[in-house]
C-alpha atoms as a PDB file:
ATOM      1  CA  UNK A   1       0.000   0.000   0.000  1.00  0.00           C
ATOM      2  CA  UNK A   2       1.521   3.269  -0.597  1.00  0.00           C
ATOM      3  CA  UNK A   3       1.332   6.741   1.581  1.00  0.00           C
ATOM      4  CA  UNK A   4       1.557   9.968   0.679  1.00  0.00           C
ATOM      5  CA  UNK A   5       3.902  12.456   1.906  1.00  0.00           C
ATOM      6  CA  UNK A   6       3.758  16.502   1.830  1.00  0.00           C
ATOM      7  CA  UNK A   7       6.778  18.346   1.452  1.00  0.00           C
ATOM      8  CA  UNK A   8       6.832  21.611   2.234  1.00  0.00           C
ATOM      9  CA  UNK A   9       9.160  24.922   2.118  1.00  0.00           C
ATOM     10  CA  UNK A  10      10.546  23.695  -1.030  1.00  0.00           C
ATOM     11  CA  UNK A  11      13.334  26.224  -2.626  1.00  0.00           C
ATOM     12  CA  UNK A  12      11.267  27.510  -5.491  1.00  0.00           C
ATOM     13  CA  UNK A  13      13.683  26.445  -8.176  1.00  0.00           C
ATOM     14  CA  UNK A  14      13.479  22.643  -7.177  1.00  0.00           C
ATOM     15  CA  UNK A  15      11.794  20.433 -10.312  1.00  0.00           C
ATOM     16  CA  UNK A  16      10.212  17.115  -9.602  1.00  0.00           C
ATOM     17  CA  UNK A  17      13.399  15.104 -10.465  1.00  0.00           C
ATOM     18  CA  UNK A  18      15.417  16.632  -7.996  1.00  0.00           C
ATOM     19  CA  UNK A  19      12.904  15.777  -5.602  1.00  0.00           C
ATOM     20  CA  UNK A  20      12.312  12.239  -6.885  1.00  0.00           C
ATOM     21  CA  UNK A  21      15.955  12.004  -6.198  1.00  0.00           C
ATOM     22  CA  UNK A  22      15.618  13.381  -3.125  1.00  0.00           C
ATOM     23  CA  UNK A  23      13.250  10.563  -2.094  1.00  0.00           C
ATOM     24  CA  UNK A  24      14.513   7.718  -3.778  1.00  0.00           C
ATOM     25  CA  UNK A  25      17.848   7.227  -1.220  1.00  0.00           C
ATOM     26  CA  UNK A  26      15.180   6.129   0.670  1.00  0.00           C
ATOM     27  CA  UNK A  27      12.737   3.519  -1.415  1.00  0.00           C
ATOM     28  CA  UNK A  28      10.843   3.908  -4.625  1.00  0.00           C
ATOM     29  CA  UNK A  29       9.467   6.667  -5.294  1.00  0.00           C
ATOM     30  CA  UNK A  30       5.699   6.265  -7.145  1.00  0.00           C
ATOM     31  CA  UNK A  31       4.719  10.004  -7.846  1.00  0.00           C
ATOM     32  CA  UNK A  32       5.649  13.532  -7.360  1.00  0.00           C
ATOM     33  CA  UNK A  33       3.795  16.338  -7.797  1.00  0.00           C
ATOM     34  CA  UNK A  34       4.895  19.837  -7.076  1.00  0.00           C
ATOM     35  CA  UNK A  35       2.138  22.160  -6.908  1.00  0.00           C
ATOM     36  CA  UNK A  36       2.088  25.300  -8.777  1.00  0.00           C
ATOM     37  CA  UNK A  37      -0.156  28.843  -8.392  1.00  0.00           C
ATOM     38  CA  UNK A  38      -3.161  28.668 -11.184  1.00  0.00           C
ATOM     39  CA  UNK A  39      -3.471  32.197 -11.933  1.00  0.00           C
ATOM     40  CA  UNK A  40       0.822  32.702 -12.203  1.00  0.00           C
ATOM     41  CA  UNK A  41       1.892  29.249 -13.036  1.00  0.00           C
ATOM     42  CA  UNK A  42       4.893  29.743  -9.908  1.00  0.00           C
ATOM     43  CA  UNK A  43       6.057  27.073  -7.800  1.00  0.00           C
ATOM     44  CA  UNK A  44       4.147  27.340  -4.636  1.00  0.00           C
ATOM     45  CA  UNK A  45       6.933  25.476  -2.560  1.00  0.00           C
ATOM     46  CA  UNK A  46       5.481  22.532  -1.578  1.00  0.00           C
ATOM     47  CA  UNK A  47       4.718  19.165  -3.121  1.00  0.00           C
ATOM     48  CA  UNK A  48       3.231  15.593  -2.790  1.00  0.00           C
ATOM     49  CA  UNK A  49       5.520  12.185  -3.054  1.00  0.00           C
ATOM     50  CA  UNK A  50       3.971   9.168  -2.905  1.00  0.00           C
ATOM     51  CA  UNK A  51       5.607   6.042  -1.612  1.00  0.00           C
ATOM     52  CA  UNK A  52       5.236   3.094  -0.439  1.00  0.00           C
ATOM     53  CA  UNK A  53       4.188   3.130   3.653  1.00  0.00           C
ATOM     54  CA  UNK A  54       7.881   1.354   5.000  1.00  0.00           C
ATOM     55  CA  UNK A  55       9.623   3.945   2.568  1.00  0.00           C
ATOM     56  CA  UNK A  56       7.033   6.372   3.128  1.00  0.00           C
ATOM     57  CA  UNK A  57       8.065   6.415   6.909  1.00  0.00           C
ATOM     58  CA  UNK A  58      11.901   6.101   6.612  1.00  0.00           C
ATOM     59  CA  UNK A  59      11.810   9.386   4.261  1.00  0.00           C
ATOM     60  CA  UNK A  60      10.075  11.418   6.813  1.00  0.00           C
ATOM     61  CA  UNK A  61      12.357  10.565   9.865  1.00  0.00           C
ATOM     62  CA  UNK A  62      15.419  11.179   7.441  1.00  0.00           C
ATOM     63  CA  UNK A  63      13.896  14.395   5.753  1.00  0.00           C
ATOM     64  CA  UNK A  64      12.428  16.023   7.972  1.00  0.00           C
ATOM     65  CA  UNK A  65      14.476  19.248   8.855  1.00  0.00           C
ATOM     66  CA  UNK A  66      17.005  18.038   6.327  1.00  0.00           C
ATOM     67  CA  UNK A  67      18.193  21.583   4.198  1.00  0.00           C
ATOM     68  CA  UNK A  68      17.527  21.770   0.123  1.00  0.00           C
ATOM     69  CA  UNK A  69      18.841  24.750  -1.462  1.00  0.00           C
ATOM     70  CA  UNK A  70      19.217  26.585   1.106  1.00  0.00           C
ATOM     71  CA  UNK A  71      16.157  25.124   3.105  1.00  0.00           C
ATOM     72  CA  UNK A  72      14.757  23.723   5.708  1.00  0.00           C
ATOM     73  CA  UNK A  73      11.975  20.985   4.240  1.00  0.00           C
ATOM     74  CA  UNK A  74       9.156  19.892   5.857  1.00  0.00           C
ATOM     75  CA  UNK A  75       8.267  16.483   5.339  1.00  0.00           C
ATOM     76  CA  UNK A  76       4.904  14.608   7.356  1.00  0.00           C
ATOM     77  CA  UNK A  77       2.090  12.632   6.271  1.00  0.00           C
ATOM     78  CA  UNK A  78       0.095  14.251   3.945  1.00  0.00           C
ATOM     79  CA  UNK A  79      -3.435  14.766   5.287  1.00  0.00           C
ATOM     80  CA  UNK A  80      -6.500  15.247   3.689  1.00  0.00           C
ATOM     81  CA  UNK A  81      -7.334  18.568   2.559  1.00  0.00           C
ATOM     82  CA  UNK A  82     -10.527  19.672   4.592  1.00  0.00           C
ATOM     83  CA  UNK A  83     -14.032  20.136   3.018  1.00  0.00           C
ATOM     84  CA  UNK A  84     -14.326  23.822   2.514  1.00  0.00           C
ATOM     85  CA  UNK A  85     -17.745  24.044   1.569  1.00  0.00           C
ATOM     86  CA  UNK A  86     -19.186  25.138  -1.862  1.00  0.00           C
ATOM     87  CA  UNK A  87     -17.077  28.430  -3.036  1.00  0.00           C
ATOM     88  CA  UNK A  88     -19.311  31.873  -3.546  1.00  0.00           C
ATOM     89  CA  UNK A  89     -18.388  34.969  -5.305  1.00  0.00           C
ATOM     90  CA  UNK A  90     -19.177  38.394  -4.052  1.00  0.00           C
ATOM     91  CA  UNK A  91     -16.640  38.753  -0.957  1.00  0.00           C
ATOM     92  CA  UNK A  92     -18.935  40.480   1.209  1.00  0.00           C
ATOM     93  CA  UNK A  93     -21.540  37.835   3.087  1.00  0.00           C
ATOM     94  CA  UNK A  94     -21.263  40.596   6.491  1.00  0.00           C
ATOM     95  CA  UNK A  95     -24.078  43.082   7.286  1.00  0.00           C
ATOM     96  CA  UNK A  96     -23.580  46.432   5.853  1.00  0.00           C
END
């Protein structure tokens, strides 16, 4: 079964390979996926690797504080992303 694994305070110039690479000292790596902003296409600096759970767990004891470029990662179990509700325009929704 395989976990997935945020990554966060990435250095904005890393690319997916060198954080494949990153990973992969420590078991196979399945996916990355390094999120971007929609409206600029930048790197957001943070990611998602999926790996399997026993490599999955050895990455984030070993990576966890460990420095890229200049950097001090953040590596945990990625949770899942809370239920925000349905998104409305307008701003507003106070009493005037």
């Amino acid at each position: 079964m395989s976990k997935t694994i945020y990554v966060g305070n990435l250095p904005f110039s890393a690319s997916e390979d060198e954080v494949r690479e990153l990973f992969a000292a420590h078991g196979e790596v399945l996916s990355v996926k390094l999120i971007s902003d929609r409206e600029t296409g930048r790197p957001r600096g943070f990611g998602f690797v999926e790996m399997d759970e026993d490599a999955a767990a050895n990455a984030i004891q070993a990576l966890d504080g460990s420095t890229m470029g200049g950097r001090s990662l953040r590596v945990n179990e990625a949770r899942q992303r809370e239920d925000r509700g349905p998104r409305r325009g307008g701003g507003g929704g106070g009493r005037y």
